[in-house]
Protein backbone atom coordinates (compact mmCIF):
# COMPACT_ATOMS: atom_id res chain seq x y z
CA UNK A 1 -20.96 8.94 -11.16
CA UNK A 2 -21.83 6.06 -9.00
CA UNK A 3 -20.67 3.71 -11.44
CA UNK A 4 -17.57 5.56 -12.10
CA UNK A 5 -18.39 7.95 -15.14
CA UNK A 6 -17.21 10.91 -15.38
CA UNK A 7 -19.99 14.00 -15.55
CA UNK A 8 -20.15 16.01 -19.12
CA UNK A 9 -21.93 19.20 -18.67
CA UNK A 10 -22.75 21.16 -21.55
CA UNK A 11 -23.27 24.70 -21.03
CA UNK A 12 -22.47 27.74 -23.42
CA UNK A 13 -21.98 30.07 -19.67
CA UNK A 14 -20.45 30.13 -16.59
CA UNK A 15 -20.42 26.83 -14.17
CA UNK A 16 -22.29 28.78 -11.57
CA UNK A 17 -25.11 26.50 -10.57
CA UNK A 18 -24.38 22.89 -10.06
CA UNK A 19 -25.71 20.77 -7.62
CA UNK A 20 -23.83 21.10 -4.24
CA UNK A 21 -21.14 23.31 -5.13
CA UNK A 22 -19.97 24.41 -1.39
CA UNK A 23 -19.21 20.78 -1.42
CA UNK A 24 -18.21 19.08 -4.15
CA UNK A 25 -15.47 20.01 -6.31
CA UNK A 26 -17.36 20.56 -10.26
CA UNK A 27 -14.02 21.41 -11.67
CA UNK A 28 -12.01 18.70 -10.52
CA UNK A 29 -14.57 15.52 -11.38
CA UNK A 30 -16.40 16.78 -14.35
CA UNK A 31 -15.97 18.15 -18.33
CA UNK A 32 -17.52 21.20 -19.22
CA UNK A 33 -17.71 21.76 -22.76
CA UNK A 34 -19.49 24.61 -24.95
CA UNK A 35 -22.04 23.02 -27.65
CA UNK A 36 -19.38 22.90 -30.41
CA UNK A 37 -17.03 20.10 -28.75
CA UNK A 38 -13.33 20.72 -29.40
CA UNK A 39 -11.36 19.63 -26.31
CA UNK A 40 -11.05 16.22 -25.27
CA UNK A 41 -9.08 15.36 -21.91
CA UNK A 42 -6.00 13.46 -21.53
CA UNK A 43 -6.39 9.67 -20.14
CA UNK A 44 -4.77 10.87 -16.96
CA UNK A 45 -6.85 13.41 -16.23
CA UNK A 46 -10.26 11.60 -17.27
CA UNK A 47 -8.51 8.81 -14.58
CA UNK A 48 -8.45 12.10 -12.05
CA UNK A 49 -11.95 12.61 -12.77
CA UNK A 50 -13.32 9.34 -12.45
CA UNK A 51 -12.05 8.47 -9.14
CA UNK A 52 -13.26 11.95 -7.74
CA UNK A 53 -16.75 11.45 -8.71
CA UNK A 54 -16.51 7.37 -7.12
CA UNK A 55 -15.91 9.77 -4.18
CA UNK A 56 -18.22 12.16 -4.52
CA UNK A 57 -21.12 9.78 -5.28
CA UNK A 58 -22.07 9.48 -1.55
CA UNK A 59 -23.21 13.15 -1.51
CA UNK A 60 -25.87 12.62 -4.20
CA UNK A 61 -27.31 9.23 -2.50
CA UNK A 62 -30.06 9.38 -1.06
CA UNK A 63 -30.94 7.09 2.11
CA UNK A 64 -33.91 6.29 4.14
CA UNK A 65 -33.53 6.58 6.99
CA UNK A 66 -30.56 9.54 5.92
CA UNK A 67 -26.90 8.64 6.68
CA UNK A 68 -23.52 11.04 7.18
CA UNK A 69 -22.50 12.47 4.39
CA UNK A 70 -25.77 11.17 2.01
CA UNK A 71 -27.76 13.89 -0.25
CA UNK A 72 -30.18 14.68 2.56
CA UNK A 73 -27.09 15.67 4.92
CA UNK A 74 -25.25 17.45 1.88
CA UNK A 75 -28.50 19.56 1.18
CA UNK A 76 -28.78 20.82 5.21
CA UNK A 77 -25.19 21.57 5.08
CA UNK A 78 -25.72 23.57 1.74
CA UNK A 79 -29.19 25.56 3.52
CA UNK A 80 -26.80 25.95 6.25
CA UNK A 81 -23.98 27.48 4.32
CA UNK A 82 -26.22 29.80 3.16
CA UNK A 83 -28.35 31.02 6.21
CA UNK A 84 -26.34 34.71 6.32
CA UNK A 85 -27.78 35.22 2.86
CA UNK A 86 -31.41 34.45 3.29
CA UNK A 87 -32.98 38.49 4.08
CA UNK A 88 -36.24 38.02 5.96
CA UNK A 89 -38.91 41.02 6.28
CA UNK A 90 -39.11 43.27 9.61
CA UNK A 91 -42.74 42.17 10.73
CA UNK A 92 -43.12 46.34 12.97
CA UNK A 93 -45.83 45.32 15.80
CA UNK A 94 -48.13 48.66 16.50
């Protein structure tokens, strides 16, 4: 993606668990395709794609020390996201 390809995913389910999905848009910037490959995208579309994951490329960088919008940052935001969901155990004092 950092060079400007566009992401083929092959998966015979749901797109459920890609990297960073609260952020980036899977949809949009990639090809999902069962394991028998039938459809093949239009030139304007794959176009779409391309420049989406040029964008998107910035998210799955990763930089030392970290910097806006890099992996590290994208990662805290996703943890952060998802802090109502985390259940942690009652600890009863006696």
């Amino acid at each position: 993606m950092r060079l400007g390809c566009v992401p083929v995913v092959v998966t015979e389910g749901t797109m459920n668990d890609m990297p960073f999905m609260d952020v980036l848009k899977w949809r949009e910037m990639a090809v999902f395709v069962k394991s028998d490959v039938k459809n093949v995208t239009c030139r304007a579309r794959h176009g779409n794609m391309r420049r989406l994951g040029v964008v998107a490329r910035k998210h799955l960088w990763w930089n030392r020390p970290s910097l806006p919008f890099d992996a590290f940052n994208t990662v805290m935001y996703q943890l952060w996201l998802r802090r109502h969901t985390v259940r942690y155990e009652s600890i009863q004092s006696n």
